[in-house]
Protein backbone atom coordinates (compact mmCIF):
# COMPACT_ATOMS: atom_id res chain seq x y z
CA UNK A 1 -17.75 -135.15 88.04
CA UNK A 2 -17.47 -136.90 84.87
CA UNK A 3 -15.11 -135.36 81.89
CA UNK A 4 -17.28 -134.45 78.77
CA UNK A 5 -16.34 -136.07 75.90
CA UNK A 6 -16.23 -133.77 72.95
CA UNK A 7 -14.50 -130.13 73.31
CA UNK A 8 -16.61 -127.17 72.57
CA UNK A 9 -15.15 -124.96 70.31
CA UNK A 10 -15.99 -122.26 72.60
CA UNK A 11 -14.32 -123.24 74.96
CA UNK A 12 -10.56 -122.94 73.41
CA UNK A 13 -9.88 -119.56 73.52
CA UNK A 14 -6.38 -117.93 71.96
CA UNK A 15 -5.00 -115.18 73.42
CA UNK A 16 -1.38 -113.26 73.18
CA UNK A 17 0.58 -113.24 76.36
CA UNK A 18 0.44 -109.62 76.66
CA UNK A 19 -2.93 -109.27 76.72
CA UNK A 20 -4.74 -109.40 80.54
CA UNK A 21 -6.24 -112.88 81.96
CA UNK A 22 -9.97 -113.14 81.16
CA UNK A 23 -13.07 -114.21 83.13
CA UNK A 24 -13.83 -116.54 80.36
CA UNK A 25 -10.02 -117.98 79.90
CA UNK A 26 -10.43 -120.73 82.17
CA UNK A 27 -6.43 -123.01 82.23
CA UNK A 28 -4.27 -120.38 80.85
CA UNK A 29 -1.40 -122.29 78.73
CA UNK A 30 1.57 -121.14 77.16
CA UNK A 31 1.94 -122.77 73.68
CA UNK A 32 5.72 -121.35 72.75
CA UNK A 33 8.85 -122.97 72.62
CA UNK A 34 10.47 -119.61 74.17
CA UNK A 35 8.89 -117.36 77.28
CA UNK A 36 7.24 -114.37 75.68
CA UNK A 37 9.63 -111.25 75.55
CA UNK A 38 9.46 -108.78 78.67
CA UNK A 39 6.44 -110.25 80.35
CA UNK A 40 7.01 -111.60 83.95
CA UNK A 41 5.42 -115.34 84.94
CA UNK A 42 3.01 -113.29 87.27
CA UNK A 43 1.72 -110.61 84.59
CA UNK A 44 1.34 -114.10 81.72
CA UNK A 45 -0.54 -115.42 84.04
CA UNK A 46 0.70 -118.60 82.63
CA UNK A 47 -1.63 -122.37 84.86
CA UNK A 48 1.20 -124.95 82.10
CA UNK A 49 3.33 -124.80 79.89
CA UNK A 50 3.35 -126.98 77.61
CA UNK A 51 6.55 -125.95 75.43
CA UNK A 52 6.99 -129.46 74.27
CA UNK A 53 4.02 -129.28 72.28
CA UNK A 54 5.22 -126.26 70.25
CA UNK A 55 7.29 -125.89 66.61
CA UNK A 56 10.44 -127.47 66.96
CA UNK A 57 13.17 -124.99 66.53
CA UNK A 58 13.62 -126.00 62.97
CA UNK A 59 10.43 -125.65 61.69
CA UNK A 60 10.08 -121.96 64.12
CA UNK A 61 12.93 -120.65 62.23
CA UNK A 62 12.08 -122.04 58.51
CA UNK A 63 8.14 -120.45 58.77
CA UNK A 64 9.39 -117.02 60.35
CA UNK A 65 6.03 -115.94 60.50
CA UNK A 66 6.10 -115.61 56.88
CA UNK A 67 1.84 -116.07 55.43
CA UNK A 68 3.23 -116.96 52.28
CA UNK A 69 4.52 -120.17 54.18
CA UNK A 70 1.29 -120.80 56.09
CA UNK A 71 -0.25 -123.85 54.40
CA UNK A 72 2.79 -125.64 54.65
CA UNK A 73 3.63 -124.72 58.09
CA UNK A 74 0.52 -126.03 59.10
CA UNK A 75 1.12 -128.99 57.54
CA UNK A 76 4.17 -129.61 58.98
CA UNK A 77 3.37 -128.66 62.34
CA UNK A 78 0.15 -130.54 62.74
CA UNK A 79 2.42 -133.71 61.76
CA UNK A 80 5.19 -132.61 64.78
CA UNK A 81 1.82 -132.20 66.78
CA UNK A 82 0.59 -135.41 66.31
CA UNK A 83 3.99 -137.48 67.14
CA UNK A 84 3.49 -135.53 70.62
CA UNK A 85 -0.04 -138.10 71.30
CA UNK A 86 0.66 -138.02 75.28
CA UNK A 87 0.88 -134.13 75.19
CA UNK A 88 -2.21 -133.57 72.66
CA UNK A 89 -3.93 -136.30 74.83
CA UNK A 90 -3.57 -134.30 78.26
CA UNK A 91 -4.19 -130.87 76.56
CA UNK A 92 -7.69 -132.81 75.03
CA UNK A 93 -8.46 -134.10 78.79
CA UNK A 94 -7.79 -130.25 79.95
CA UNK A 95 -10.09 -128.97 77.44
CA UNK A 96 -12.73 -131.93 78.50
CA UNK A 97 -12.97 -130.56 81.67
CA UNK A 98 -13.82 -126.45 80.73
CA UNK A 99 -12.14 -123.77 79.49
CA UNK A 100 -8.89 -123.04 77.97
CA UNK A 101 -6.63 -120.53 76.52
CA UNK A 102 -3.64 -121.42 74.52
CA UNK A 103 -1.49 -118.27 75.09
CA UNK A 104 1.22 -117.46 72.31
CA UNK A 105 3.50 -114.40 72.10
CA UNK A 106 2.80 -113.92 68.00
CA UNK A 107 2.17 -110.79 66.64
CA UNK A 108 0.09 -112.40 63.93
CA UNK A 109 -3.21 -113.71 65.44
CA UNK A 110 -4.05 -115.50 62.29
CA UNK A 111 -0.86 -116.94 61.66
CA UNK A 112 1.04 -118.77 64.62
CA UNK A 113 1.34 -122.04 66.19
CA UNK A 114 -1.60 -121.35 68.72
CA UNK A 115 -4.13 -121.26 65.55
CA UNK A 116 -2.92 -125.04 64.55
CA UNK A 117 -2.87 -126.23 67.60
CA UNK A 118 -6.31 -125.72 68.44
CA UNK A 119 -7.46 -126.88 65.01
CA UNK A 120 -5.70 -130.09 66.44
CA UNK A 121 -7.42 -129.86 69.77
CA UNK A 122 -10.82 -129.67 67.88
CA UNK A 123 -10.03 -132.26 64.94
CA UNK A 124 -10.17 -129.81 62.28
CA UNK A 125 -6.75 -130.88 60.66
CA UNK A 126 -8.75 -133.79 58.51
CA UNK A 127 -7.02 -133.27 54.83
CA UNK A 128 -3.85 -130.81 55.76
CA UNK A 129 -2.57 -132.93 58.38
CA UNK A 130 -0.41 -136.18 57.94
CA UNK A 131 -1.55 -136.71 61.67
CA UNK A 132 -4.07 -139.57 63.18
């Protein structure tokens, strides 16, 4: 089977870790720096984790889920993302071959790490990102 070679949109899904696995989810992957409070690794579900690939501590602790910091975090972020290019490249080859679900433990849904990340994945980071 050959790998397709764009990513659907579609098909990267974002979901919190306490919510239940999906038909539709395809590779589950955890996204955080930290394990999600009070969930076991059998309830998350979790197929990776790619923890690597998440905020560094630094830049975790300076955005504190604070919107009024959002643009810049994303900035920033995207830029850590991008000096990652073995870790974006194997989440892009995972997301090649069908579905996935980057899996955060946020409370915001429109404001966390997952939500950049994927705008990576797709390439939608052109003029915010320092990156590629």
């Amino acid at each position: 089977m050959t790998a397709r070679k764009t990513i659907k949109a579609a098909d990267v899904h974002l979901k919190r870790a306490y919510e239940a696995r999906g038909r539709k989810d395809g590779r589950r992957i955890l996204v955080d720096r930290l394990w999600p409070r009070g969930i076991s690794k059998a309830e998350a579900g979790i197929d990776e984790w790619l923890k690597e690939l998440a905020p560094s501590t630094g830049l975790r602790k300076w955005f504190g889920h604070d919107a009024d910091r959002w643009g810049e975090f994303r900035r920033r972020y995207a830029t850590e993302i991008h000096e990652h290019a073995e870790l974006l490249a194997h989440l892009r080859a995972e997301a090649r071959e069908g579905p996935v679900t980057l899996v955060y433990s946020a409370r915001d849904e429109l404001h966390n790490d997952a939500v950049v990340l994927r705008d990576v994945l797709l390439g939608r980071d052109s003029g915010w990102s320092a990156g590629e």
